[in-house]
Protein backbone atom coordinates (compact mmCIF):
# COMPACT_ATOMS: atom_id res chain seq x y z
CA UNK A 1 78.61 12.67 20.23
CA UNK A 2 78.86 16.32 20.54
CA UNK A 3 77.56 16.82 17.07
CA UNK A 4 74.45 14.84 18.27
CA UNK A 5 74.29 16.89 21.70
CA UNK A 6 74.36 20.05 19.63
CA UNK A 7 71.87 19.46 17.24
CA UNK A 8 69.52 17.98 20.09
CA UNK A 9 69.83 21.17 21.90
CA UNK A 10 69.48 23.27 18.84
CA UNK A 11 66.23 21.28 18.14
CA UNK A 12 64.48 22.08 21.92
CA UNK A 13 65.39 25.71 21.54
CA UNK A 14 63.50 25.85 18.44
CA UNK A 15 60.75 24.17 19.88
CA UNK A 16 60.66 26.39 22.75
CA UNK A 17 61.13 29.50 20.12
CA UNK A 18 58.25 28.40 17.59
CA UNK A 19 56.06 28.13 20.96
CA UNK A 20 57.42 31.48 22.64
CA UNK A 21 56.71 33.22 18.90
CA UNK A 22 53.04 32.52 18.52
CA UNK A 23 52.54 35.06 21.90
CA UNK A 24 54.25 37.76 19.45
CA UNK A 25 52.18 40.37 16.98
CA UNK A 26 54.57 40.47 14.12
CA UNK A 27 55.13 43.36 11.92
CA UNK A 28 53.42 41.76 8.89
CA UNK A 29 53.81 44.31 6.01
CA UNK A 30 55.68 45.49 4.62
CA UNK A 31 58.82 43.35 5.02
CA UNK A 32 61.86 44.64 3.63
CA UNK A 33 59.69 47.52 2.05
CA UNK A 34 57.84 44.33 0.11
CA UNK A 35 54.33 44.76 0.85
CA UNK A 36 53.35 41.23 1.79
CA UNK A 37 50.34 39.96 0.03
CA UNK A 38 47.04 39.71 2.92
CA UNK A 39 46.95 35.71 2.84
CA UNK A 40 50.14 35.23 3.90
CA UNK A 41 49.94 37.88 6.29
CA UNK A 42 46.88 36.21 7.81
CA UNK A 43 49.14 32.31 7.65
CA UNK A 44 50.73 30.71 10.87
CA UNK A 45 54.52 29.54 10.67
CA UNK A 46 53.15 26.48 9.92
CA UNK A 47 50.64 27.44 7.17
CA UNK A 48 53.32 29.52 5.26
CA UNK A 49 55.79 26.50 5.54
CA UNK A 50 52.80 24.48 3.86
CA UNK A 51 52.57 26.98 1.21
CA UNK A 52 55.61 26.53 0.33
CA UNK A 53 55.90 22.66 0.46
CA UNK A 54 52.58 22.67 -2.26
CA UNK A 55 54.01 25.30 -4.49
CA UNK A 56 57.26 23.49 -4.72
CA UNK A 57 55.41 20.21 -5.01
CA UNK A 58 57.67 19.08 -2.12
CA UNK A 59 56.34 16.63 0.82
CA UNK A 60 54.23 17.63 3.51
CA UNK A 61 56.56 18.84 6.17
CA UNK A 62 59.38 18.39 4.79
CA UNK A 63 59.99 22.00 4.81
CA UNK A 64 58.75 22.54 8.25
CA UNK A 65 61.42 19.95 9.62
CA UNK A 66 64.22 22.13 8.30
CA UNK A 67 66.80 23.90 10.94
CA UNK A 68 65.98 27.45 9.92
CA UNK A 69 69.57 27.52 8.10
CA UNK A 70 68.95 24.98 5.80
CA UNK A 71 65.73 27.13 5.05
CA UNK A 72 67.44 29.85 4.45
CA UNK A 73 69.93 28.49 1.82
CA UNK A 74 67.43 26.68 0.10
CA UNK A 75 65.30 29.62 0.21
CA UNK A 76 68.91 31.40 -1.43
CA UNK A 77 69.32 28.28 -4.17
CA UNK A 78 65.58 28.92 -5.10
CA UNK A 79 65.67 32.50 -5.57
CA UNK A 80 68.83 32.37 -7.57
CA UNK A 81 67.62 29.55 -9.54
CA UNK A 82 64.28 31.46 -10.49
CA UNK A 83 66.25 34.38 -11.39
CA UNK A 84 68.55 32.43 -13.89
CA UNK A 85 65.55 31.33 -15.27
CA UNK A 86 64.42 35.27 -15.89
CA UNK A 87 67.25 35.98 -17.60
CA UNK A 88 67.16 33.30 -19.65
């Protein structure tokens, strides 16, 4: 049960924080000193999200669904995964 109540309460915060962050000008480039290519400067959360799900050939949304974690680490697994391929 608290498992439940935690992740239910995580889930409202992030809709009230996805809501909340469209009312904020974000620094768009450069990131990280990455300049960030114009397009995806100009995408919504929810258009870079999509972006993602169609380069990865993954379902729509699926992506978008994801506590912002789970993002992260398969963001991680992805990165480390293309870099293995570099080097090989």
């Amino acid at each position: 049960m608290i498992q439940w109540t935690i992740k239910k309460t995580i889930k409202l915060m992030g809709n009230i924080y996805v809501f909340l962050d469209k009312f904020i000008d974000h620094k768009t480039s450069p990131i990280l000193e990455v300049e960030i290519d114009q397009d995806f400067q100009d995408m919504s959360r929810r258009e870079l999200c999509n972006h993602i799900e169609n380069k990865f050939g993954w379902v729509t949304n699926t992506f978008w669904h994801l506590d912002s974690t789970q993002k992260i680490r398969l963001c991680c697994q992805m990165a480390r995964d293309m870099a293995k391929g570099e080097e090989e």
